[in-house]
C-alpha atoms as a PDB file:
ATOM      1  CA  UNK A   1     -28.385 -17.104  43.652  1.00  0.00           C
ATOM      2  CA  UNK A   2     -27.105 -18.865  40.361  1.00  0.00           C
ATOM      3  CA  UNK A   3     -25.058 -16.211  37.800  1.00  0.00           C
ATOM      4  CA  UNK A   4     -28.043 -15.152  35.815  1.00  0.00           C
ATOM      5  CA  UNK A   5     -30.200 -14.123  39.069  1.00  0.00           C
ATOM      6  CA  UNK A   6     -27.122 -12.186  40.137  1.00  0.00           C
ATOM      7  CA  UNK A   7     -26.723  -9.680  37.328  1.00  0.00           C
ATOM      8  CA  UNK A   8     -30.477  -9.649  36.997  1.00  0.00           C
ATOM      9  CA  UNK A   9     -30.502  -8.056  40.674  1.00  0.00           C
ATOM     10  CA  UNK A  10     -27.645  -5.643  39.510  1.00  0.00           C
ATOM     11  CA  UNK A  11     -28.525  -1.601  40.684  1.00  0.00           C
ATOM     12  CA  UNK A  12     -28.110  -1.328  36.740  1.00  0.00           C
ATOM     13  CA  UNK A  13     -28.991  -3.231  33.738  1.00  0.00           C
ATOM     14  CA  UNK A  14     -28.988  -2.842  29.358  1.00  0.00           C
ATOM     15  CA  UNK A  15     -30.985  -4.855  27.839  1.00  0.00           C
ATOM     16  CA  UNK A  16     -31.238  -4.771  24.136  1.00  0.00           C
ATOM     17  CA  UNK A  17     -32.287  -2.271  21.835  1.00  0.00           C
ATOM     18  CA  UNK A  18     -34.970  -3.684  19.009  1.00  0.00           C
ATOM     19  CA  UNK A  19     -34.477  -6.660  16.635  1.00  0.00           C
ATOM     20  CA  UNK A  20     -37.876  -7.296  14.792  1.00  0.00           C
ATOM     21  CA  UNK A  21     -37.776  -3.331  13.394  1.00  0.00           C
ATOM     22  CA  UNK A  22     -34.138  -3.554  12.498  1.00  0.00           C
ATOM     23  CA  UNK A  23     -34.609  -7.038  10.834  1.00  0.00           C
ATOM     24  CA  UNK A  24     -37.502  -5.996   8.855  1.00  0.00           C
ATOM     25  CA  UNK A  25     -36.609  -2.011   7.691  1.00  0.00           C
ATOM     26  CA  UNK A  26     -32.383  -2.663   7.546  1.00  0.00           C
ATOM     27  CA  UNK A  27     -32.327  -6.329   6.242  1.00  0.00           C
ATOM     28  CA  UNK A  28     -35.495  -6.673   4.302  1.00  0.00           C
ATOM     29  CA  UNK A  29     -35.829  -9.788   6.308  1.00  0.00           C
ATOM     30  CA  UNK A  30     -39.548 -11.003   6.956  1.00  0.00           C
ATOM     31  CA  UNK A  31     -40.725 -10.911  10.418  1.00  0.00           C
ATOM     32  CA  UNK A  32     -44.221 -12.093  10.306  1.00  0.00           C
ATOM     33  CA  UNK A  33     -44.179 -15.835  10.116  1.00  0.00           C
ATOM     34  CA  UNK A  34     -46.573 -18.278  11.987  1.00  0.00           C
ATOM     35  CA  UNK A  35     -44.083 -18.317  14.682  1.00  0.00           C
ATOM     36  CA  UNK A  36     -43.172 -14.765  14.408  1.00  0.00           C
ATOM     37  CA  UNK A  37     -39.266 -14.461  13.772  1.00  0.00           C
ATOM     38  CA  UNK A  38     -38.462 -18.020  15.362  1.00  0.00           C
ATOM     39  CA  UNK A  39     -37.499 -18.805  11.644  1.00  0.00           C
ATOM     40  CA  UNK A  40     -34.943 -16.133  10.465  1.00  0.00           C
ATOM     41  CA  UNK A  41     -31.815 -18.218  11.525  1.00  0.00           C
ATOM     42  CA  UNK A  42     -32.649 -20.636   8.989  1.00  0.00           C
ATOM     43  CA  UNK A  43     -32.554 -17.826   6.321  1.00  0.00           C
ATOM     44  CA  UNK A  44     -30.108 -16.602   3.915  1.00  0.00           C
ATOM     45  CA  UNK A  45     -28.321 -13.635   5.789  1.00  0.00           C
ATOM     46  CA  UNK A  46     -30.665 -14.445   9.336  1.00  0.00           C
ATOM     47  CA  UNK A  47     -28.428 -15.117  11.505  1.00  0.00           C
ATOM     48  CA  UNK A  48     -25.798 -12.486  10.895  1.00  0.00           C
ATOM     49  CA  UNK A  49     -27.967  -9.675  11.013  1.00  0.00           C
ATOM     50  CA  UNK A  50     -28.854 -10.676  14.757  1.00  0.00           C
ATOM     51  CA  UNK A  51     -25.174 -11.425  15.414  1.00  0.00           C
ATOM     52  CA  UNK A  52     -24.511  -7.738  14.087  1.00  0.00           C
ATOM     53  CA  UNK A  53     -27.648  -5.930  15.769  1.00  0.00           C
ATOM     54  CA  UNK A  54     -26.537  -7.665  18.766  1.00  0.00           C
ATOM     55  CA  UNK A  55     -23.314  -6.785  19.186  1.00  0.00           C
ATOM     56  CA  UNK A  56     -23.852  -3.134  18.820  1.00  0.00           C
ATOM     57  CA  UNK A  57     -25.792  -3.339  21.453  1.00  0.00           C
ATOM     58  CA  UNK A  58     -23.208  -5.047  23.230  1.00  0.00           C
ATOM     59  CA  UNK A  59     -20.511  -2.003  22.435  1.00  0.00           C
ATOM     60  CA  UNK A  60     -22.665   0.331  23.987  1.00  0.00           C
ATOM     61  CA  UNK A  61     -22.899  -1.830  26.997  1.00  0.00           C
ATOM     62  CA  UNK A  62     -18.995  -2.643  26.666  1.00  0.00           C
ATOM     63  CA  UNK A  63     -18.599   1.384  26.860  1.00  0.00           C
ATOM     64  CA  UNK A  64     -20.228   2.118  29.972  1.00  0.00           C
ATOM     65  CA  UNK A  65     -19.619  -0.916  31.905  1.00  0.00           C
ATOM     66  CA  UNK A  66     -22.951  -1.938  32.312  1.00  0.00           C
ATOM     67  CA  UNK A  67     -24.483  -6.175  31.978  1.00  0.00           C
ATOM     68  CA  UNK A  68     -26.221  -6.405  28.754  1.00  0.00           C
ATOM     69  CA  UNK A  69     -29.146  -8.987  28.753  1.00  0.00           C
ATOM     70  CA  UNK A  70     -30.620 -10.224  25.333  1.00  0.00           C
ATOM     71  CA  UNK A  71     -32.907 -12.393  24.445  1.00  0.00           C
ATOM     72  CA  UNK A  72     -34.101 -14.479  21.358  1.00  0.00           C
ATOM     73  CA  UNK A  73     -36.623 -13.394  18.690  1.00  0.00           C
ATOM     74  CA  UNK A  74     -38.795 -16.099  19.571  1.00  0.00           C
ATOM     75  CA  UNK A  75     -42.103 -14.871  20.921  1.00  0.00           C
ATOM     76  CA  UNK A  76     -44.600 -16.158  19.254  1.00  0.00           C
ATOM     77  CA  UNK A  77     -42.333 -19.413  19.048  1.00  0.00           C
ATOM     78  CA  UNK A  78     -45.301 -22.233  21.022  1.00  0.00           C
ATOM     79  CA  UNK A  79     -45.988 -26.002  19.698  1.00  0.00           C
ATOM     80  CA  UNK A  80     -49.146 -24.798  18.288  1.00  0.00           C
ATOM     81  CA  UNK A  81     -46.766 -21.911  16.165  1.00  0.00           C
ATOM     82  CA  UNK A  82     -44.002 -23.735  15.324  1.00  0.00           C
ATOM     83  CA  UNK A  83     -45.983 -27.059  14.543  1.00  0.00           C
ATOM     84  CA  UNK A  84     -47.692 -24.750  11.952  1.00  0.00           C
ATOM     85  CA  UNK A  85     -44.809 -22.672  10.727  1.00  0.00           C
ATOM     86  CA  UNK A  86     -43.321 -26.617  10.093  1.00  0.00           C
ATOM     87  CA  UNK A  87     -40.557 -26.051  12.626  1.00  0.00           C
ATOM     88  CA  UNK A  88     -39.953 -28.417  15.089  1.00  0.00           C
ATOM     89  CA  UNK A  89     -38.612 -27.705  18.779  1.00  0.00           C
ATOM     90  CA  UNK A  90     -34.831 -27.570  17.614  1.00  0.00           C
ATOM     91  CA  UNK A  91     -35.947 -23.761  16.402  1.00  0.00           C
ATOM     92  CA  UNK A  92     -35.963 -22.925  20.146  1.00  0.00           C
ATOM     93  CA  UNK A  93     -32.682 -24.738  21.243  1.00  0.00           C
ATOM     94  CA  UNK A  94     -30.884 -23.120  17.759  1.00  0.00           C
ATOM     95  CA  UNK A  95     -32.389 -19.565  18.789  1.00  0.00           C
ATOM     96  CA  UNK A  96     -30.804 -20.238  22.355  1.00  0.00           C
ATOM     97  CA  UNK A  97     -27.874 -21.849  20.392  1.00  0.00           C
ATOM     98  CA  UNK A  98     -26.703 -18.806  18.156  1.00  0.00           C
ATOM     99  CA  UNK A  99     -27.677 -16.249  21.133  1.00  0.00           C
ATOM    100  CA  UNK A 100     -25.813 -17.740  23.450  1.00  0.00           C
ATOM    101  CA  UNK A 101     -22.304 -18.364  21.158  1.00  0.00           C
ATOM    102  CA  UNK A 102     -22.769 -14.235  21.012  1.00  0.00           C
ATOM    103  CA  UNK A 103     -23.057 -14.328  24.743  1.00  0.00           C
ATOM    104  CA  UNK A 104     -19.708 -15.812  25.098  1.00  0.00           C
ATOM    105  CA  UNK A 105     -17.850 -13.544  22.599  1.00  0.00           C
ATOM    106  CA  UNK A 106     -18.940 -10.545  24.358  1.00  0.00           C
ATOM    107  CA  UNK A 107     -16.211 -10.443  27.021  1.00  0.00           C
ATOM    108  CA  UNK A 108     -18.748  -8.909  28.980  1.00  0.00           C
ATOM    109  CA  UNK A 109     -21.579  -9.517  31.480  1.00  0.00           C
ATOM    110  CA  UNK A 110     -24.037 -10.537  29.531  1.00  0.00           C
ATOM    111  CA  UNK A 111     -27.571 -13.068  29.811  1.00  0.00           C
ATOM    112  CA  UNK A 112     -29.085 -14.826  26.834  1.00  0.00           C
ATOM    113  CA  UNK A 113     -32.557 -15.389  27.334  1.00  0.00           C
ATOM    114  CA  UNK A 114     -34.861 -16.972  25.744  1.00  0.00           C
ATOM    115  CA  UNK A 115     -38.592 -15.114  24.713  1.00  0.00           C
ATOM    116  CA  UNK A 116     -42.245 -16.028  25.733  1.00  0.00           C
ATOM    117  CA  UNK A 117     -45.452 -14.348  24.862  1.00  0.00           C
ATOM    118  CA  UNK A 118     -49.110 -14.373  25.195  1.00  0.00           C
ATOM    119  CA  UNK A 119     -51.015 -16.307  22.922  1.00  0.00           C
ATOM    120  CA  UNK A 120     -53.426 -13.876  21.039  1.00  0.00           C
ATOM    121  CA  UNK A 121     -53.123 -10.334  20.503  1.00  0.00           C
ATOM    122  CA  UNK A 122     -50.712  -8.420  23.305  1.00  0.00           C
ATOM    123  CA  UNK A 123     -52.374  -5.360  22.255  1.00  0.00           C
ATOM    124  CA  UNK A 124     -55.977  -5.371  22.573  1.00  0.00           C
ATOM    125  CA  UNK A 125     -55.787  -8.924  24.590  1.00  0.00           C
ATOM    126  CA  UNK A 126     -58.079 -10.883  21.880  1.00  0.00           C
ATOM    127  CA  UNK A 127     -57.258 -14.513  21.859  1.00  0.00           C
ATOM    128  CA  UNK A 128     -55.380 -14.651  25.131  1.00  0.00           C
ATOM    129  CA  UNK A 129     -55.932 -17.764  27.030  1.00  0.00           C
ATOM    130  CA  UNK A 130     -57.436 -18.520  30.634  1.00  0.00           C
ATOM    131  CA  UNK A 131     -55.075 -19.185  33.368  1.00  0.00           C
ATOM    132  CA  UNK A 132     -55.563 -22.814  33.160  1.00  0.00           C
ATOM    133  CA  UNK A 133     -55.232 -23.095  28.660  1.00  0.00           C
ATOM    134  CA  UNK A 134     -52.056 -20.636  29.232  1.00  0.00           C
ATOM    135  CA  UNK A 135     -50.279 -22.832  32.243  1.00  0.00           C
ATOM    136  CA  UNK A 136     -50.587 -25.824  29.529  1.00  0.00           C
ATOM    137  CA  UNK A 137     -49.606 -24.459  26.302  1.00  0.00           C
ATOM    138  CA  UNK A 138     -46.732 -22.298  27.724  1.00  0.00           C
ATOM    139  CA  UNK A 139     -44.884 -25.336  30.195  1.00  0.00           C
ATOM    140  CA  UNK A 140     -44.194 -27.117  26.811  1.00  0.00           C
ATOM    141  CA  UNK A 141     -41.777 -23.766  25.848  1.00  0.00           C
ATOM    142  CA  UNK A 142     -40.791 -23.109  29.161  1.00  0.00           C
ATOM    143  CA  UNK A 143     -39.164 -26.275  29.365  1.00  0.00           C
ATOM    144  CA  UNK A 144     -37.552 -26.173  25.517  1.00  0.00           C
ATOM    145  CA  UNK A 145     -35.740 -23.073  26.963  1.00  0.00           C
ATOM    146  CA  UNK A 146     -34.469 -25.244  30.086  1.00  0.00           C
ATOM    147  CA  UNK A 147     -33.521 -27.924  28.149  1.00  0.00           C
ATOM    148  CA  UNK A 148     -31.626 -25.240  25.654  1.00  0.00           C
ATOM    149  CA  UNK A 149     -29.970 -23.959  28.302  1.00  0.00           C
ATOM    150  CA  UNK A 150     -31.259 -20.564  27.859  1.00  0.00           C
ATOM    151  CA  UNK A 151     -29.976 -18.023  31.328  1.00  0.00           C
ATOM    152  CA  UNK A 152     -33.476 -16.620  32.041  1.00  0.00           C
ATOM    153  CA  UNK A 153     -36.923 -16.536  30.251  1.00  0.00           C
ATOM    154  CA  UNK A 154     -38.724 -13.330  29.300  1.00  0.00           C
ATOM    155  CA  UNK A 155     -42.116 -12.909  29.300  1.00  0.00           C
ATOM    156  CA  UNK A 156     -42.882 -10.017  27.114  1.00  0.00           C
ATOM    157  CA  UNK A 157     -46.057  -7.878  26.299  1.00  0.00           C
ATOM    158  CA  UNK A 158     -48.391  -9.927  28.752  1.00  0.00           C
ATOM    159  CA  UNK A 159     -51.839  -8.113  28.369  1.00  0.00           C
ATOM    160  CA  UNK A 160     -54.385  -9.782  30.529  1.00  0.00           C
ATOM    161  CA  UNK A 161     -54.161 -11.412  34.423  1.00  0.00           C
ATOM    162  CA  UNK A 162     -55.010 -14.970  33.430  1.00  0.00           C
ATOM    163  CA  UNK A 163     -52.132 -15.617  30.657  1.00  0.00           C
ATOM    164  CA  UNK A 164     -49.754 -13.690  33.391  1.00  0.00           C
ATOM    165  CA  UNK A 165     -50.549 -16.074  35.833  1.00  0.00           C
ATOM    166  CA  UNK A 166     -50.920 -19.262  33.767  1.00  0.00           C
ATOM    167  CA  UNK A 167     -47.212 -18.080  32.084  1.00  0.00           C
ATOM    168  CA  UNK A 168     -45.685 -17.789  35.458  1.00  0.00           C
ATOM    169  CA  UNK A 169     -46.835 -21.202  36.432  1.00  0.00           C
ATOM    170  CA  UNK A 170     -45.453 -22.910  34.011  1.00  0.00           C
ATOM    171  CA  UNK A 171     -42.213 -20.715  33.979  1.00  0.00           C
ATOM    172  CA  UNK A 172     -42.126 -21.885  37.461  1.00  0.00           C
ATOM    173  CA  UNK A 173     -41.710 -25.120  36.979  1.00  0.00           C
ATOM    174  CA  UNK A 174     -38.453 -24.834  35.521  1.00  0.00           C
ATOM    175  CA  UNK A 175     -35.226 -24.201  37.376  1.00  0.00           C
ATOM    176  CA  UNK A 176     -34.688 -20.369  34.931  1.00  0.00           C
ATOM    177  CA  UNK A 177     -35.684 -16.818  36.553  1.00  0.00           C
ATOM    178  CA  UNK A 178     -37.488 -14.978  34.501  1.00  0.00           C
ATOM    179  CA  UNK A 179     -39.371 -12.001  34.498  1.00  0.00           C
ATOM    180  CA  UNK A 180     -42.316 -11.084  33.253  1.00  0.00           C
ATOM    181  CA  UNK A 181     -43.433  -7.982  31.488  1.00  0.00           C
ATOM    182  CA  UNK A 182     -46.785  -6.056  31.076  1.00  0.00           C
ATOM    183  CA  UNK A 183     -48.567  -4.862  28.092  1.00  0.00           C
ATOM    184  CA  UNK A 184     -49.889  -1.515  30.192  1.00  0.00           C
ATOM    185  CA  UNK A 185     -52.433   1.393  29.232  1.00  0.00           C
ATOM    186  CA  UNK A 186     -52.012   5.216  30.446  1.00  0.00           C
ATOM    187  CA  UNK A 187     -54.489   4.993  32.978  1.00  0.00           C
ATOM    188  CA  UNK A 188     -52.096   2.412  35.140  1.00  0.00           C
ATOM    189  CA  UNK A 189     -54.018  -0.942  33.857  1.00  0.00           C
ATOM    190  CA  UNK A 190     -53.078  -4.274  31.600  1.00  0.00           C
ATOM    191  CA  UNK A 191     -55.063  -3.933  28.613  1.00  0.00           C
ATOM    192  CA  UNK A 192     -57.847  -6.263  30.375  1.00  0.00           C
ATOM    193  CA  UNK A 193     -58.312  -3.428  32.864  1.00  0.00           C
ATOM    194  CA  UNK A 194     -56.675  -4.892  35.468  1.00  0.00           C
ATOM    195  CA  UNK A 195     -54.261  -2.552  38.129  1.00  0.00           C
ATOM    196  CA  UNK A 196     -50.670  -2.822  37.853  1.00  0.00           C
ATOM    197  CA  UNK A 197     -50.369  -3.476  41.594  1.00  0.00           C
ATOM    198  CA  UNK A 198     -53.258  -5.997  41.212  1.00  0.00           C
ATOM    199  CA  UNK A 199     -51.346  -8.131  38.627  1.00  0.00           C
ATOM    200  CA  UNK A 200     -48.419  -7.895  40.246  1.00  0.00           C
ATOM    201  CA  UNK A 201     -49.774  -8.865  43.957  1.00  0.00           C
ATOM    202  CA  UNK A 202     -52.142 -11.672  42.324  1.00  0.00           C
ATOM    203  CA  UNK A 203     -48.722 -13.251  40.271  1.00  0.00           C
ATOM    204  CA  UNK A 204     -46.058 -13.085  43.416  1.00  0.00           C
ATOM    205  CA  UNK A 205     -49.267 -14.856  45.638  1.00  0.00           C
ATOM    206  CA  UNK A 206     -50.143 -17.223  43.120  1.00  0.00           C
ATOM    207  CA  UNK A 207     -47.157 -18.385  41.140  1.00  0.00           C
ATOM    208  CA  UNK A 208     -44.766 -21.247  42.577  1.00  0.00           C
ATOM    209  CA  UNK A 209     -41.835 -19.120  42.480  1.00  0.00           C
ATOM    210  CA  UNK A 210     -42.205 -15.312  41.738  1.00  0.00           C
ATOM    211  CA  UNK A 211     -40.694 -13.746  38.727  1.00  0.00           C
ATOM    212  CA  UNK A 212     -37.138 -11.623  39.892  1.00  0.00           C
ATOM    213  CA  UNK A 213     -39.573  -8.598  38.877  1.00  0.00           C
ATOM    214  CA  UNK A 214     -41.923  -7.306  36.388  1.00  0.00           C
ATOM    215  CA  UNK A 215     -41.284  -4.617  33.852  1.00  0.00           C
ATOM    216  CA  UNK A 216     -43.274  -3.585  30.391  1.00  0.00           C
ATOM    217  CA  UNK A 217     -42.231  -3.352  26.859  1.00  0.00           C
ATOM    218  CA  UNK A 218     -42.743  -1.362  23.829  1.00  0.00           C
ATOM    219  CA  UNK A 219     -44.360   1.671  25.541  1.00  0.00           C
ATOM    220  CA  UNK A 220     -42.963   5.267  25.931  1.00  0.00           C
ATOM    221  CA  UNK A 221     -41.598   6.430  28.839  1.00  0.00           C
ATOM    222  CA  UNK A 222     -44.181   8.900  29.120  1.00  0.00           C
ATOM    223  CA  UNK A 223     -46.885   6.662  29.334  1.00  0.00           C
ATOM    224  CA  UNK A 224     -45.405   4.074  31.403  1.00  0.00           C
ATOM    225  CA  UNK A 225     -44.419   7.302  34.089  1.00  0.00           C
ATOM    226  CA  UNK A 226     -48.374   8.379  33.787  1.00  0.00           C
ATOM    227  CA  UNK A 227     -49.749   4.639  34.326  1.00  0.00           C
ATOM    228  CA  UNK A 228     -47.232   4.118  37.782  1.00  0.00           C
ATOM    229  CA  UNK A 229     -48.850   7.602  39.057  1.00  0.00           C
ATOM    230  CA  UNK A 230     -52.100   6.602  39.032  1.00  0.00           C
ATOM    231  CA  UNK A 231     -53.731   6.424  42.476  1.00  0.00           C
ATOM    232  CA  UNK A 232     -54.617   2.723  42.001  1.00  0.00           C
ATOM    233  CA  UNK A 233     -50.840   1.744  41.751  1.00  0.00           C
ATOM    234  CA  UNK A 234     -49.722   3.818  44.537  1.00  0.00           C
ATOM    235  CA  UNK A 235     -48.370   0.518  46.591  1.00  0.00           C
ATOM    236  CA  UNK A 236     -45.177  -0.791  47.929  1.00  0.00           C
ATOM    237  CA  UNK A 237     -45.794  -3.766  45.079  1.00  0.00           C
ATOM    238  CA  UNK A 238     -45.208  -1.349  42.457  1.00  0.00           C
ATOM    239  CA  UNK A 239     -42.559   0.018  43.967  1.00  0.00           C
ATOM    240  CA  UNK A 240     -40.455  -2.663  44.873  1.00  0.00           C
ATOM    241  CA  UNK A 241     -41.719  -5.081  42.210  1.00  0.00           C
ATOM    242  CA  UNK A 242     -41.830  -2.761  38.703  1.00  0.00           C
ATOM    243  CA  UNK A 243     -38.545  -1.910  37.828  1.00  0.00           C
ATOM    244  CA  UNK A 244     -37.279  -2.209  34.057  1.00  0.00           C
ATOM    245  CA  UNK A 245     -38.822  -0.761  30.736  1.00  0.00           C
ATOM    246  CA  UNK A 246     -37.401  -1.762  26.927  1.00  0.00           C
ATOM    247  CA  UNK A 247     -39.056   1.052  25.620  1.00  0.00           C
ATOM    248  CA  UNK A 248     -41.022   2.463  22.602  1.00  0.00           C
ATOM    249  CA  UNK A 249     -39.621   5.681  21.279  1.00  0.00           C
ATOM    250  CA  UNK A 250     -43.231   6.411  19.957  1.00  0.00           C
ATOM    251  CA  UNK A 251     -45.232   8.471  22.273  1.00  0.00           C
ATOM    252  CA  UNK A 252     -48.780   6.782  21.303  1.00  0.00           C
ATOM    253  CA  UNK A 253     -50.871   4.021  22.728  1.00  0.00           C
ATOM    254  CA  UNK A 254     -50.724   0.365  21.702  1.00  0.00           C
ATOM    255  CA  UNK A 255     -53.715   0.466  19.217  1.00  0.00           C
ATOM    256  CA  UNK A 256     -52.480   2.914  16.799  1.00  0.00           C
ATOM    257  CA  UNK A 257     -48.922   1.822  16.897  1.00  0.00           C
ATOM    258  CA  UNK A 258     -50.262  -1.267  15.763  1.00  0.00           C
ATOM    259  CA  UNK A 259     -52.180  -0.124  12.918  1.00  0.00           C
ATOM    260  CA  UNK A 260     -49.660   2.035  11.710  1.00  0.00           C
ATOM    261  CA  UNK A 261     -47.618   1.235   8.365  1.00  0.00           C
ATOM    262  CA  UNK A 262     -45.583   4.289   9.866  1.00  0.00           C
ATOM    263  CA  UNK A 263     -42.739   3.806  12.182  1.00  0.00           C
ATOM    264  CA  UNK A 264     -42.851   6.321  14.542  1.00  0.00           C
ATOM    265  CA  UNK A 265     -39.886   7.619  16.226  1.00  0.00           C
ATOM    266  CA  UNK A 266     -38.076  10.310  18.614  1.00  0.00           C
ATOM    267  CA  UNK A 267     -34.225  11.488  19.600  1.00  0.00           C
ATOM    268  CA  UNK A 268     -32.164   9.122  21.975  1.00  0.00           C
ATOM    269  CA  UNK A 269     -31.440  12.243  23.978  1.00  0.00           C
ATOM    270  CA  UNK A 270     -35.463  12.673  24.488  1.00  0.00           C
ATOM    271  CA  UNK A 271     -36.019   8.867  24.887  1.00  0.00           C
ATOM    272  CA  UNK A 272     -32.915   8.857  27.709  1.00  0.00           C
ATOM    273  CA  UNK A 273     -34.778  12.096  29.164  1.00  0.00           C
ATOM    274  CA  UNK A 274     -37.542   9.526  29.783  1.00  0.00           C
ATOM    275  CA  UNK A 275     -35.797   6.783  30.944  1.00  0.00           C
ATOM    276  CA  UNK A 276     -33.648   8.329  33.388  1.00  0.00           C
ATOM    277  CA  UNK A 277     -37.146  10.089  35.124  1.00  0.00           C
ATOM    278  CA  UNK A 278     -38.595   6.873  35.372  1.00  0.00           C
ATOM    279  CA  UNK A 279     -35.067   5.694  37.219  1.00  0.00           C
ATOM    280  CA  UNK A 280     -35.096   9.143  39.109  1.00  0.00           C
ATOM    281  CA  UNK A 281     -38.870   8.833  40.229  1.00  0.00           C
ATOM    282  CA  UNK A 282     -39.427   4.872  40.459  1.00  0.00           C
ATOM    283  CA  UNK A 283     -36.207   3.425  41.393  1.00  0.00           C
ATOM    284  CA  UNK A 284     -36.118   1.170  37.508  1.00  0.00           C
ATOM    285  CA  UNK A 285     -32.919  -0.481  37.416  1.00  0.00           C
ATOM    286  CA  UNK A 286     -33.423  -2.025  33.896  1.00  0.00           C
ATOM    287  CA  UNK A 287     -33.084  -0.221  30.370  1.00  0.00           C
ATOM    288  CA  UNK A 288     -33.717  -0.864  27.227  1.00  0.00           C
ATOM    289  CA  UNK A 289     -35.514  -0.236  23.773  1.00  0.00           C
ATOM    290  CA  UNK A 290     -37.682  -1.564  21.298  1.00  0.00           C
ATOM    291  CA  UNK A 291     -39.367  -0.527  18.333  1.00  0.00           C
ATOM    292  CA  UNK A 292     -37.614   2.726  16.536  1.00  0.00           C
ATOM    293  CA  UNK A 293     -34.409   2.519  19.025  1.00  0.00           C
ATOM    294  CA  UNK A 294     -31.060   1.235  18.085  1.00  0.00           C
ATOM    295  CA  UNK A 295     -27.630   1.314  19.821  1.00  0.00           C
ATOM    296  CA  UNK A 296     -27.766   5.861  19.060  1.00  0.00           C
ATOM    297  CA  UNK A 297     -31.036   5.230  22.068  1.00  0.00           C
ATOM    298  CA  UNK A 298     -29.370   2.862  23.911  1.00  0.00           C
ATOM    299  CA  UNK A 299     -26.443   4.768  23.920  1.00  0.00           C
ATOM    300  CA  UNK A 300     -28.111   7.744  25.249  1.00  0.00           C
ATOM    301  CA  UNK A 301     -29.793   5.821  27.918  1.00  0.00           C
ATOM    302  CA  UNK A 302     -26.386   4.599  28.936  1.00  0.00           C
ATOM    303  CA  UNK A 303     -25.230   7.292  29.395  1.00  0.00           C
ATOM    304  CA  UNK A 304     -27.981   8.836  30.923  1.00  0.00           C
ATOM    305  CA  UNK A 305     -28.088   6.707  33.776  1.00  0.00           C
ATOM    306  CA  UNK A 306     -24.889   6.174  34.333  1.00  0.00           C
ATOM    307  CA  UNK A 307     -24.269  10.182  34.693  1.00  0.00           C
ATOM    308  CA  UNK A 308     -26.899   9.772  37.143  1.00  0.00           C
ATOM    309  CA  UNK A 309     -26.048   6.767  39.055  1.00  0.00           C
ATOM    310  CA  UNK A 310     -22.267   8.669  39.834  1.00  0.00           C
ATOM    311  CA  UNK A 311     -23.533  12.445  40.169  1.00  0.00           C
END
């Protein structure tokens, strides 16, 4: 077990509040390119803001003693995307690059990772790819972040079975753990209607080398809590295998967050209220937030969870 793998098996891990909502609403900084926010380093003011939003996510981690894993704003960042955006593949190994340099300032325990995503839509699952199209475009990244040296790989907001599996094939083929995390509906199903426990049980029996665990992203609390109740998911995969949520502080569903020119938003001390039942009730051991949290949320789920972990 190399560095990275160890922390990412810690009892307790932060991971980073949002980026792409702070970089847009705080800094006026344009989020929606080709290859969605692969290109703000090369902006006027870019790269500071993600220095800045990074590290106070990385005081709040400093404060409670806890690893802090980050990772780069680089999503929608394929050869497709970033052929079309008219970045080359150094916009990966710079993302890495200015990620990791933050890394090693920290003077803590701390991961820089380096983003995947699906393909089409990771809300409603329109344009995602087959297992077979997703195992081919995604090795090309997969290996950029190798070759960048990034600690881990991320794959966030995975909607449908096929691009899971196709993404964890050609994450596999690199040396980096990685994890991989679900774009999940109330009623305990990817947004292709597939089980949690299905997903999960179909990636760790089909991939060359399993993910260190699967998690979701930009979902409530609330909703994530509901979708792990439901009968279907009632299986030792889901319990042993589901453990982390960067969460939404919006308590809607994917389809009307996405339409919404609103950003939606509740208290850290009711988002940590959340958090800290789904550590209570599912055994999660990784924390963090995403749209409409900052390091006031992340604070509060610090804290939260640490209370817990020593009462």
């Amino acid at each position: 077990m190399n560095q990275a793998e160890e922390i990412l098996h810690r009892p307790l891990v932060l991971m980073e509040g949002a980026l792409g909502e702070r970089l847009k609403r705080d800094y006026g900084l344009n989020t929606n390119g080709i290859a969605g926010m692969s290109h703000l380093i090369y902006e006027t003011g870019g790269s500071e803001a993600l220095r800045e939003i990074w590290n106070t996510y990385i005081d709040v981690a400093r404060r409670y003693q806890l690893p802090l894993i980050a990772t780069t704003p680089t999503r929608r960042a394929n050869c497709q995307s970033l052929a079309a955006a008219g970045l080359s593949h150094q916009a990966i190994t710079d993302n890495v690059r200015l990620l990791a340099s933050v890394r090693d300032a920290s003077g803590i325990p701390m991961l820089a990772g380096g983003m995947m995503g699906c393909s089409g839509n990771a809300y409603t699952g329109e344009g995602c790819l087959s297992f077979t199209q997703a195992r081919e475009l995604h090795r090309w990244t997969a290996q950029q972040y190798e070759a960048a040296h990034a600690d881990f790989i991320f794959a966030a907001l995975i909607p449908t079975l096929p691009e899971a599996l196709g993404l964890a094939h050609a994450i596999a083929e690199t040396t980096l753990p990685y994890l991989i995390s679900l774009t999940i509906r109330e009623d305990g199903r990817l947004i292709d209607g597939t089980p949690i426990a299905e997903a999960i049980e179909a990636v760790d029996a089909g991939a060359p080398r399993k993910p260190v665990f699967f998690m979701s992203n930009c979902v409530h609390p609330r909703i994530l809590h509901a979708a792990l109740r439901q009968p279907i998911n009632q299986k030792p995969s889901v319990r042993e295998r589901f453990l982390g949520l960067q969460a939404n502080t919006a308590d809607m569903p994917y389809h009307l967050l996405d339409a919404s020119s609103v950003l939606y938003t509740s208290s850290p001390e009711a988002l940590a209220e959340g958090m800290l039942a789904l550590k209570q009730d599912f055994g999660f051991r990784l924390f963090g937030g995403c749209c409409g949290t900052d390091a006031r949320h992340l604070e509060a789920i610090a804290n939260a969870i640490t209370q817990n972990a020593i009462a």
